[in-house]
Protein backbone atom coordinates (compact mmCIF):
# COMPACT_ATOMS: atom_id res chain seq x y z
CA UNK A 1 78.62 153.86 107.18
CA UNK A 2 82.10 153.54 105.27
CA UNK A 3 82.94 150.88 107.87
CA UNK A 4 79.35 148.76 107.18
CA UNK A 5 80.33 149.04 103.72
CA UNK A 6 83.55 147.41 103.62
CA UNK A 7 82.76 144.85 105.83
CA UNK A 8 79.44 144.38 103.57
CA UNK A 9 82.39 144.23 100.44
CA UNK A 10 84.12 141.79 102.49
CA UNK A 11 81.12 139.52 103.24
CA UNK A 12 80.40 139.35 99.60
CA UNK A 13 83.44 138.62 98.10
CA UNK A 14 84.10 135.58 100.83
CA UNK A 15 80.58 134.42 99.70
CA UNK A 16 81.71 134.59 96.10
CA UNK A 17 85.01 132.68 96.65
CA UNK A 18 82.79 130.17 98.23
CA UNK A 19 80.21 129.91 95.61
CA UNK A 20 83.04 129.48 93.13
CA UNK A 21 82.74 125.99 91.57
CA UNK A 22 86.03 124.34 91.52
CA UNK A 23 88.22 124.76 88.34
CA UNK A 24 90.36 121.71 89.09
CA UNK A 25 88.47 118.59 90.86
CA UNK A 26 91.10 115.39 92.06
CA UNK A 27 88.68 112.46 92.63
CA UNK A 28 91.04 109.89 94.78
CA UNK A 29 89.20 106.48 95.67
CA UNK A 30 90.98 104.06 97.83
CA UNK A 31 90.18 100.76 96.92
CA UNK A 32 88.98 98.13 99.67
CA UNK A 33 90.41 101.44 102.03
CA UNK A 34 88.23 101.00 105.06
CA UNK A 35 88.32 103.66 108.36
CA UNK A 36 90.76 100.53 110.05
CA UNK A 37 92.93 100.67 107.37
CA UNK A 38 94.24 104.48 107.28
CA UNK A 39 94.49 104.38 110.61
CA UNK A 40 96.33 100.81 111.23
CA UNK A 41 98.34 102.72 108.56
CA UNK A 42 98.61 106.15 111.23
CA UNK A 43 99.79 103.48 114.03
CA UNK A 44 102.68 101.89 112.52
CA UNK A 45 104.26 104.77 111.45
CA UNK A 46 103.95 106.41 115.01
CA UNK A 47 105.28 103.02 116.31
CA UNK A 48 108.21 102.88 113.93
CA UNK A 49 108.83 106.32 116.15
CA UNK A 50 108.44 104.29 119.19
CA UNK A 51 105.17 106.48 120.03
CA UNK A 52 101.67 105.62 121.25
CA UNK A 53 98.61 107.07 118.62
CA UNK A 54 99.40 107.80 115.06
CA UNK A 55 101.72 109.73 112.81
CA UNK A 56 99.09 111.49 110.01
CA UNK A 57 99.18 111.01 106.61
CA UNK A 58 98.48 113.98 103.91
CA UNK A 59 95.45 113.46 103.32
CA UNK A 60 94.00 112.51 107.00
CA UNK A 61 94.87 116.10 107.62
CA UNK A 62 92.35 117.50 105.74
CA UNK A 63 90.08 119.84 107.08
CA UNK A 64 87.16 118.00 106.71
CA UNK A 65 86.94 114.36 107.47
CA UNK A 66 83.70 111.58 107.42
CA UNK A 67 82.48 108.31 106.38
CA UNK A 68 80.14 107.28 104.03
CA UNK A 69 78.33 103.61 104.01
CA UNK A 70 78.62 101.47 101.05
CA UNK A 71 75.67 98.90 100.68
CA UNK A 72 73.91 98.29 96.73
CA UNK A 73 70.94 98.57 95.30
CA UNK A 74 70.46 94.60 96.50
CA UNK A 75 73.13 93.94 99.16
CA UNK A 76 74.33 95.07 102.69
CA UNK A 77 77.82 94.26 101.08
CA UNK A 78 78.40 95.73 97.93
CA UNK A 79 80.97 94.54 94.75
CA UNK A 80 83.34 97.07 93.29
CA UNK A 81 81.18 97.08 90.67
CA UNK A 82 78.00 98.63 92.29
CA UNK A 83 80.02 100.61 94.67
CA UNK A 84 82.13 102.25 92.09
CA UNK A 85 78.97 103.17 90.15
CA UNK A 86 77.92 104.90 93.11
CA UNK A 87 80.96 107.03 93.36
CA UNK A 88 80.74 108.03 89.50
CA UNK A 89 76.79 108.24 88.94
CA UNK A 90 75.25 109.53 92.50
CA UNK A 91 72.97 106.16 92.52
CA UNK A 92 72.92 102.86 93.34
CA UNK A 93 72.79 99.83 91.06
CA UNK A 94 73.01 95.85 91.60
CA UNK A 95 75.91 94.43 92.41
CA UNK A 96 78.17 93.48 89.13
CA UNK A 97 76.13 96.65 87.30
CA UNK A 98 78.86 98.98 85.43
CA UNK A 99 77.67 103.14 85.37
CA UNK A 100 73.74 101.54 84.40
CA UNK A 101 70.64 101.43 87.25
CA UNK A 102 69.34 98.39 88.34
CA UNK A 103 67.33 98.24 85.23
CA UNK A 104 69.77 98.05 82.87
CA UNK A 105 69.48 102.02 82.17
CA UNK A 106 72.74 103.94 81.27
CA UNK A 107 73.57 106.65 83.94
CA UNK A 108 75.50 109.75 83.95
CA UNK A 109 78.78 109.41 85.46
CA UNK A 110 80.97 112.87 86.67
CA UNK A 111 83.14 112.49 84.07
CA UNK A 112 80.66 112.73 81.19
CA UNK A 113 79.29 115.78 83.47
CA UNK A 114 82.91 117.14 83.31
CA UNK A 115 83.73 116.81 79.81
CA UNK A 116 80.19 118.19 79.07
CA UNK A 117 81.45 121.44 81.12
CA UNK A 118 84.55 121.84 78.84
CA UNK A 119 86.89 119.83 81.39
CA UNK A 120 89.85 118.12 80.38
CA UNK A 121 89.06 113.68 81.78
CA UNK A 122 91.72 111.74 83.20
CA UNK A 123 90.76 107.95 84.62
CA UNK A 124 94.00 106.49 86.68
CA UNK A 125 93.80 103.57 88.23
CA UNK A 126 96.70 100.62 89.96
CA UNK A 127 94.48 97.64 88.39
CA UNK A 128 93.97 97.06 85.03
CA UNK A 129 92.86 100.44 83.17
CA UNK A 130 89.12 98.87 82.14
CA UNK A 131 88.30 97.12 85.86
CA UNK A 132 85.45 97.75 87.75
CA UNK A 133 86.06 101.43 89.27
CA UNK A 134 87.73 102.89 85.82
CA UNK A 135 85.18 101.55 84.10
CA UNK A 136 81.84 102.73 85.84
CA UNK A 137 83.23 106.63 85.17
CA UNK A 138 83.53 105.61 81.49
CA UNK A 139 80.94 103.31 80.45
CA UNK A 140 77.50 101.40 80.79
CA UNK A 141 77.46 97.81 81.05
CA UNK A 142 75.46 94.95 82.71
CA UNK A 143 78.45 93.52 83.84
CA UNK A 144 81.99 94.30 84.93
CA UNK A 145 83.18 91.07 82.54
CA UNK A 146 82.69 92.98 79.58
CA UNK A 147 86.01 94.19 79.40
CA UNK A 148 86.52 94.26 76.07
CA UNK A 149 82.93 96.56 75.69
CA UNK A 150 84.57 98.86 78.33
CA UNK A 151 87.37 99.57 76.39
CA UNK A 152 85.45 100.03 73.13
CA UNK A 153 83.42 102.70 75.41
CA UNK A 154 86.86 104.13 76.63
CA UNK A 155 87.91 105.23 73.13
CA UNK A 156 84.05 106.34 72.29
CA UNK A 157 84.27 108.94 75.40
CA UNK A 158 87.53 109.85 74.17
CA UNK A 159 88.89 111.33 77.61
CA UNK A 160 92.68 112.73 77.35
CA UNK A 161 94.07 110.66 80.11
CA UNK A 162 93.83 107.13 80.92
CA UNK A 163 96.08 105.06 82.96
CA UNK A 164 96.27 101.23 84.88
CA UNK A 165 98.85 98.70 85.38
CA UNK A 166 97.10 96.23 81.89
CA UNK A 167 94.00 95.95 79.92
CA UNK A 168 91.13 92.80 80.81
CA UNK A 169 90.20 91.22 77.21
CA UNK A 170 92.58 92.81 74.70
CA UNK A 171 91.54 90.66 71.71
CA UNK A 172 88.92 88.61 73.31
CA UNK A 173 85.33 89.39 74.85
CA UNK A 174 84.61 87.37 78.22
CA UNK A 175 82.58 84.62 76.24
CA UNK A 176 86.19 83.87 74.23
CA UNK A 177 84.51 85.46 70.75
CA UNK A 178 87.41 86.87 68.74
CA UNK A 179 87.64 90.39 68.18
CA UNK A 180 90.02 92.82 66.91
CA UNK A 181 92.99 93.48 69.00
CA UNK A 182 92.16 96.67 71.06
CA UNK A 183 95.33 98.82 71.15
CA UNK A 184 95.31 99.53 67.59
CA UNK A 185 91.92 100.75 67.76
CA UNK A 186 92.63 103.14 70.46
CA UNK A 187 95.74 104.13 68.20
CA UNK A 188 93.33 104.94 65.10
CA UNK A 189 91.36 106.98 68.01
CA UNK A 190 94.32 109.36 68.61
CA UNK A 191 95.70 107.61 71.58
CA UNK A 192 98.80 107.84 71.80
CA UNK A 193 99.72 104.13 74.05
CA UNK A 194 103.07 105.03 75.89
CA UNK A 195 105.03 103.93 79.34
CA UNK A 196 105.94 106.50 81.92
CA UNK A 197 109.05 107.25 80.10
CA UNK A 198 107.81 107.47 76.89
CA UNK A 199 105.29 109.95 78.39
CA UNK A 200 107.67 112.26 79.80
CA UNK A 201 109.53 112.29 76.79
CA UNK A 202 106.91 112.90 74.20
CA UNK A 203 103.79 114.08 76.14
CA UNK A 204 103.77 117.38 74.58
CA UNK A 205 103.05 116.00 71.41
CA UNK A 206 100.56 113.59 72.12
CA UNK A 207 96.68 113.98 71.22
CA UNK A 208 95.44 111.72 73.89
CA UNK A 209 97.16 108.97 76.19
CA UNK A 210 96.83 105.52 76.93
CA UNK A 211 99.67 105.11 80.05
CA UNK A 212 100.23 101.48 80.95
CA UNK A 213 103.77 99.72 82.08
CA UNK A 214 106.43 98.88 79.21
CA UNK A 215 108.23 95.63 78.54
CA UNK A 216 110.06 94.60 81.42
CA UNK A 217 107.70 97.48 83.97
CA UNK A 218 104.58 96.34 85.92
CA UNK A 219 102.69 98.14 88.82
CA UNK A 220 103.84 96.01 92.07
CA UNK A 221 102.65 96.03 95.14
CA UNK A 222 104.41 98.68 97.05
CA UNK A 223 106.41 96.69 99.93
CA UNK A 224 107.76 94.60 96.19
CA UNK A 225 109.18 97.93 95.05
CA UNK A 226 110.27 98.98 98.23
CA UNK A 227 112.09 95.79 98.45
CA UNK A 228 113.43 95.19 94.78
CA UNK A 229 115.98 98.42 96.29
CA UNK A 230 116.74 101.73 94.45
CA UNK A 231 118.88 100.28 91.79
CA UNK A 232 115.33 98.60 90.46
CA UNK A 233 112.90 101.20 90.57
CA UNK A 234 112.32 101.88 86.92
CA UNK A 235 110.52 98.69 86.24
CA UNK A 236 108.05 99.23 89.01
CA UNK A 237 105.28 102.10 87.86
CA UNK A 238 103.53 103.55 90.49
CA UNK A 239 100.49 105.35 91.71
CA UNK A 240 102.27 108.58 91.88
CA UNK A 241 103.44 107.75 88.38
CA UNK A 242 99.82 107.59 87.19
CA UNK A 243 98.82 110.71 89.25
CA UNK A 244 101.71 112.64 87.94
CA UNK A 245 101.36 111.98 84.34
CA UNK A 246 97.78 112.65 84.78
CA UNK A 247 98.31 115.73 86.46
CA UNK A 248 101.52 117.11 83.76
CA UNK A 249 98.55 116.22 80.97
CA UNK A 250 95.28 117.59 81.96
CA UNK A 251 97.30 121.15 83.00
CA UNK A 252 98.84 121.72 79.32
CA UNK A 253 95.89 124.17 78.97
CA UNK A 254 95.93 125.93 82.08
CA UNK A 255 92.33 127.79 81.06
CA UNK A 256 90.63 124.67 80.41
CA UNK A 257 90.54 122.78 84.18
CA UNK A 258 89.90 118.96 84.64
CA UNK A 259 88.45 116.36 86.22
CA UNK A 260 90.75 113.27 87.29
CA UNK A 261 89.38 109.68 89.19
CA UNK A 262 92.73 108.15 90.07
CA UNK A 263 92.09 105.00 91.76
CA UNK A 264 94.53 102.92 94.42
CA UNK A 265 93.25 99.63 93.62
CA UNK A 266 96.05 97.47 95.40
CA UNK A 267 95.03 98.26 98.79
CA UNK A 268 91.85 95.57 97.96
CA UNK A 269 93.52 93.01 96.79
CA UNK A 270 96.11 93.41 100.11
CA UNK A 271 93.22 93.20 102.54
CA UNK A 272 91.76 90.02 100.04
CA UNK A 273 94.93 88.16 101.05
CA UNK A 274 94.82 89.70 104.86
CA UNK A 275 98.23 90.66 104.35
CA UNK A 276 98.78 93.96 106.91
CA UNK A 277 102.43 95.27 105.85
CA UNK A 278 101.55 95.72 101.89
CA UNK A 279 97.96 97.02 102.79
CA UNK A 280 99.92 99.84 105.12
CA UNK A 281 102.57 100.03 102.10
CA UNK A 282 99.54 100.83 99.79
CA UNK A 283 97.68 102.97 101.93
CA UNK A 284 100.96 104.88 101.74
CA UNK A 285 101.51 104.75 97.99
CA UNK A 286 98.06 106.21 97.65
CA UNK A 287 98.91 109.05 100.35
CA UNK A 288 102.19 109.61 98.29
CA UNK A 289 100.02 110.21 95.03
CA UNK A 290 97.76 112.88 96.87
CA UNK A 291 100.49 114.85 97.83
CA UNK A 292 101.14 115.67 94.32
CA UNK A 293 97.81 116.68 94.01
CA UNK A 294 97.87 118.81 97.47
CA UNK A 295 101.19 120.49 96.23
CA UNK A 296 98.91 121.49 93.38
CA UNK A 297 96.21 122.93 95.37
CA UNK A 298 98.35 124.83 97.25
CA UNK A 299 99.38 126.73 94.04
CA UNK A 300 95.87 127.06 93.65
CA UNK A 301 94.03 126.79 96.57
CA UNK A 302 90.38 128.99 94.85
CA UNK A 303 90.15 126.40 92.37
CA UNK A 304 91.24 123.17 93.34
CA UNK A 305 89.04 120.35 95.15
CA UNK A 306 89.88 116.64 96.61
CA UNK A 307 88.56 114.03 97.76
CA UNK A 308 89.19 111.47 99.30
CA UNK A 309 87.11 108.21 98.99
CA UNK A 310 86.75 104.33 98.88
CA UNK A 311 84.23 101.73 97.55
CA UNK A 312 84.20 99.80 100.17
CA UNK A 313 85.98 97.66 103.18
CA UNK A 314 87.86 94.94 102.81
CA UNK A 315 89.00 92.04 105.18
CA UNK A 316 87.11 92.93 108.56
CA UNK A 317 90.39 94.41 109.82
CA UNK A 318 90.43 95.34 113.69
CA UNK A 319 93.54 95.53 116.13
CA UNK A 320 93.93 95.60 119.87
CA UNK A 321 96.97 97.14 119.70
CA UNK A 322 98.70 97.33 122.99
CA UNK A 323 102.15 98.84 122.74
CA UNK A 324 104.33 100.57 119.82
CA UNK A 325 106.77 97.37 119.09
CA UNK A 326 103.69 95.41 118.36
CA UNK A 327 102.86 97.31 114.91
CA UNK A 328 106.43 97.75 114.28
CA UNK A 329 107.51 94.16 113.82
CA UNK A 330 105.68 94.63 110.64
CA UNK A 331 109.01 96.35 109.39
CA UNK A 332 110.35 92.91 108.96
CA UNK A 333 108.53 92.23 106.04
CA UNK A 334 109.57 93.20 103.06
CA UNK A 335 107.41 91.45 100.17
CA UNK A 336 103.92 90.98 99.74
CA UNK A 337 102.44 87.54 100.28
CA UNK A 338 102.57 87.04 96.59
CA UNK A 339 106.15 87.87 96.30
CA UNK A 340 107.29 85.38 98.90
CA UNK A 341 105.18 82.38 97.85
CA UNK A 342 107.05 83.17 94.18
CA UNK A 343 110.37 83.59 96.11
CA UNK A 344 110.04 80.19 97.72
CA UNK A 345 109.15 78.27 94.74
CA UNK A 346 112.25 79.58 92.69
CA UNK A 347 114.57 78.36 95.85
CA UNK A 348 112.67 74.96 95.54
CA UNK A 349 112.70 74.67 91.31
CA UNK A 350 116.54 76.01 91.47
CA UNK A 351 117.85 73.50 93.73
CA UNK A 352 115.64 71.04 92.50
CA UNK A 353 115.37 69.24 96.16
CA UNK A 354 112.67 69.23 98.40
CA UNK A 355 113.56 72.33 100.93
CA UNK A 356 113.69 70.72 104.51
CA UNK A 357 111.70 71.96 107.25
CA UNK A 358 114.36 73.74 108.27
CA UNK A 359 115.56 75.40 105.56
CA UNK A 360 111.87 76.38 105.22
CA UNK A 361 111.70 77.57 108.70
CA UNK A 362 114.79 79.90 108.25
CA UNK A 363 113.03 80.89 104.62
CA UNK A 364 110.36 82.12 106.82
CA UNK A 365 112.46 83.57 109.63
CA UNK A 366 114.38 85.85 107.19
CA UNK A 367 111.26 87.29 105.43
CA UNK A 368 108.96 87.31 108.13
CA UNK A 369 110.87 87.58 111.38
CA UNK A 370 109.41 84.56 112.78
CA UNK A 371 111.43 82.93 115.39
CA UNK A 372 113.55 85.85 115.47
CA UNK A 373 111.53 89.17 116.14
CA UNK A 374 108.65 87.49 116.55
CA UNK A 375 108.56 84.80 119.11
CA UNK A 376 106.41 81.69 117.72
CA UNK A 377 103.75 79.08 119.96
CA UNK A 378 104.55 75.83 120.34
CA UNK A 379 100.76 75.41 118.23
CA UNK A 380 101.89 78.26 115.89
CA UNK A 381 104.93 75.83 114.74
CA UNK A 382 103.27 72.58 114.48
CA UNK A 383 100.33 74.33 112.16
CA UNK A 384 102.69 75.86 110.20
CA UNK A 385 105.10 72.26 110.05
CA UNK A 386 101.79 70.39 109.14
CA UNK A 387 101.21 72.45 106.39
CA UNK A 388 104.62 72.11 105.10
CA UNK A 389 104.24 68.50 105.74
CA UNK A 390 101.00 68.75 104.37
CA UNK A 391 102.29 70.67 100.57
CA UNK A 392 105.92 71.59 99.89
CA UNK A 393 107.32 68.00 101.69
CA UNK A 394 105.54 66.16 98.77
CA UNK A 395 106.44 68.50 95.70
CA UNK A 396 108.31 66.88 92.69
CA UNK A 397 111.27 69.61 93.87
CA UNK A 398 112.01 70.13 89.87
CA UNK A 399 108.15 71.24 88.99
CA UNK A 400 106.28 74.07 89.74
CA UNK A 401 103.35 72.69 88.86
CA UNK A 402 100.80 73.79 91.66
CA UNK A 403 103.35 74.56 93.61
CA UNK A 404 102.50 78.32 93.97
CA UNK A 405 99.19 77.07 95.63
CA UNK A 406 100.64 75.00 98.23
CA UNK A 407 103.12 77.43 98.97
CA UNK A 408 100.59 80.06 99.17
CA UNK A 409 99.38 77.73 102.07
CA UNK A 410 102.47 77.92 104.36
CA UNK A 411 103.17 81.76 103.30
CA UNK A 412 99.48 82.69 104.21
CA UNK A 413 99.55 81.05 107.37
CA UNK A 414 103.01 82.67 108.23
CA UNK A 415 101.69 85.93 107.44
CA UNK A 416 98.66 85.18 109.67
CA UNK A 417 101.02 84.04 112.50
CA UNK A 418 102.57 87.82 112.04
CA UNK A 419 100.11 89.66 111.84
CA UNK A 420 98.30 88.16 114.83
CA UNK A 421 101.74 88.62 116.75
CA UNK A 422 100.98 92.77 116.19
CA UNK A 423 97.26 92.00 117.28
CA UNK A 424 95.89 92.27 114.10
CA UNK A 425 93.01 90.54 112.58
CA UNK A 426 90.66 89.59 109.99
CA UNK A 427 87.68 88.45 109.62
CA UNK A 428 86.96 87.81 105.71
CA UNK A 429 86.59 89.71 102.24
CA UNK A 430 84.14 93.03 101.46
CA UNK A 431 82.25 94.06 104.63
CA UNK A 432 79.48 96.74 105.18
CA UNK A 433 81.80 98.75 107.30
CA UNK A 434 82.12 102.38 107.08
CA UNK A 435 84.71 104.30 105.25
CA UNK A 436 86.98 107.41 104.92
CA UNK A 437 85.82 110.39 103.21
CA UNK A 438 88.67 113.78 103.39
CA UNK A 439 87.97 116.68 101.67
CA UNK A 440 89.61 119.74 100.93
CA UNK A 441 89.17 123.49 98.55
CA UNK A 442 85.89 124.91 97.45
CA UNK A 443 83.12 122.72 98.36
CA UNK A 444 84.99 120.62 100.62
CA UNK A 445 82.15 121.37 103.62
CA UNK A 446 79.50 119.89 101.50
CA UNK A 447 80.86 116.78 102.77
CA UNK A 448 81.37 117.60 106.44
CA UNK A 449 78.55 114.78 107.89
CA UNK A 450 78.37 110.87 107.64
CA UNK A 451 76.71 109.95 104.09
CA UNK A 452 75.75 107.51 101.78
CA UNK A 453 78.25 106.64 98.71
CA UNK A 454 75.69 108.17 96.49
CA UNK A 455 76.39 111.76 98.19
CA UNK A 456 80.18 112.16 97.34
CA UNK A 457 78.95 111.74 93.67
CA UNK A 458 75.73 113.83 94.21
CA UNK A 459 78.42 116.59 96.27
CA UNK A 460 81.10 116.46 93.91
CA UNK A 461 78.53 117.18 91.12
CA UNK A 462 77.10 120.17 92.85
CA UNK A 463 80.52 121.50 94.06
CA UNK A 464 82.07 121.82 90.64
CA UNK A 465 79.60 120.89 87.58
């Protein structure tokens, strides 16, 4: 009878821990992070190994791992906007709809659920702190252009911890009407608007917090940091920067718990320009900020939930890839696509002589590894000297003027002749594809089954609010 007993004890308490709503609830969202991309991501870090299969990231060790589908309340391929109302409300709404249904009504997002349950808010993002996923967990608005209406509802809500590389519409609405400048009305809020350093510094003081880069910082894509060296690291702010000033924040009152959406919203606009090396690079910026949050749960492993998310796809990535050294050649790279097309316009304006073919060619060879790792068609060459022919051969070689677009041309089409080299491929912008969901802590096997975007919302609400 003694023995019934205890085990009876047992049961009970194990069904208590697991009933236990989550004190502490990370939200991450991946932005444009499709099922292709984590593990293209997986790939080239087993193939910088030399091994077939993948090398797993934080987060894809999880214990419980899905998809979810992504289409709007009126399209098979959703917008950020509609998808990242999804992921903050539980429901669908029309594409370009901010945190409101697809008539216009205001929904109620998990962070107004948290705050309403005595949680400490933080809303991180990599893109600007009022874009479209940021700003469906704060606000209600027809459209995601009302950036300067999203930031007056930012200061309303009044959430401790915001964070994102700028601010869309400072002192104008999206119609050009004049308004007052918005950083001083977040200051007469309590907001206390700070970079990284100033943070650390001064955080303990500070009411509430407005994070964004300081003069001379900016959030860069990941393979730009990587490649600006050591000795330049301070003016690149990061995703774990965002997480871990979030993180150092919400904790000061260790009774209180939180709630905090931090967004990797790079690893879109990488699959926008097709670009494979800074997508992997984001993917693992992103896995680098969850660490800090999985070093926290294993401190507190009763009260601590993540997840792991993502809008949507983006790009129609697939790869056939055969053999390690494929994937690795993308180790060459060492700038985004952005980067370079900026990198050969300065060598053009600063000599202020139309670069040859060749010296173009080598430009290309030394940032790409074309014609030097990578072996290049005879067709490959011609396309690429028929663009050059095509843009930077007629250039006034001292003006930049468009010069950024034709150069885009050539550096695009480089890329392109790269990535295809590793057998990767794209096929265009959002898809409809499925996407990653991980999950880990108290309530993590509510999401153990494919779903629909609404459900991580709907789960997350009935896991810890």
């Amino acid at each position: 009878m003694k023995k019934i007993l205890a085990c009876l004890s047992i049961l009970l308490i194990t069904v208590g821990l697991q009933a236990a709503k989550p004190k502490y609830v990370f939200y991450f969202i991946g932005d444009g992070m499709g099922t292709n991309h984590v593990l293209m991501t997986e790939m080239y870090l087993a193939s910088l190994e030399g091994n077939i299969g993948v090398k797993p990231l934080c987060f894809t060790q999880f214990p419980v791992a899905s998809v979810s589908m992504t289409w709007s309340a009126d399209r098979n391929v959703t917008d950020s906007p509609a998808a990242g109302t999804a992921l903050a409300t539980g429901e669908k709404t029309r594409n370009g709809a901010i945190g409101v249904d697809p008539e216009g009504k205001p929904l109620e997002t998990l962070a107004e659920a948290a705050a309403a349950a005595g949680r400490a808010v933080g809303i991180v993002t990599t893109s600007s702190a009022n874009d479209a996923t940021p700003a469906a967990f704060v606000s209600h608005q027809p459209s995601r252009k009302n950036g300067y209406e999203i930031m007056l509802e930012m200061i309303d809500r009044g959430y401790a911890f915001y964070g994102g590389a700028d601010l869309i519409h400072e002192d104008r609405t999206f119609d050009r009407k004049p308004v007052p400048p918005i950083r001083p009305l977040f200051e007469a809020a309590g907001y206390t608007v700070c970079n990284p350093a100033e943070f650390r510094a001064g955080y303990k003081d500070m009411e509430k917090v407005l994070m964004l880069p300081g003069e001379g910082q900016e959030v860069s894509y990941a393979i730009d940091a990587l490649g600006d060296g050591p000795e330049n690291q301070e003016k690149h702010v990061t995703f774990s920067d965002f997480v871990s000033s979030a993180l150092t924040f919400l904790t000061r009152d260790p009774k209180q718990g939180f709630f905090l959406m931090a967004e990797a919203g790079e690893i879109d606009h990488a699959a926008h320009s097709h670009d494979a090396a800074t997508v992997i690079q984001e993917v693992l910026d992103m896995d680098a900020g969850v660490r800090i949050a999985f070093d926290f749960y294993r401190k507190h492993p009763r009260q601590t939930l993540i997840v792991i998310a993502s809008d949507h796809e983006t790009g129609g990535l697939t790869f056939a890839l055969r053999e390690p050294r494929h994937l690795a050649r993308l180790q060459v790279q060492k700038h985004s696509m952005n980067v370079l097309s900026d990198m050969l316009k300065e060598r053009m304006v600063s000599q202020k002589a139309i670069l040859t073919w060749d010296e173009t060619k080598a430009f290309l060879g030394d940032e790409l590894g074309l014609w030097k790792e990578v072996a290049v068609s005879w067709e490959n060459e011609k396309m690429l000297r028929d663009i050059y022919e095509a843009t930077i051969a007629k250039r006034d070689p001292g003006s930049a003027k468009d010069l950024y677009a034709d150069n885009s041309k050539i550096v695009s089409a480089a890329v392109d002749v790269l990535n295809r080299s590793c057998r990767i491929y794209w096929s265009g912008a959002h898809t409809s594809g499925y996407v990653p969901v991980f999950a880990i802590g108290p309530g993590s096997e509510l999401f153990s089954r494919r779903m629909d975007n609404v459900d991580v919302a709907r789960m997350i609400r009935q896991a810890a609010f």
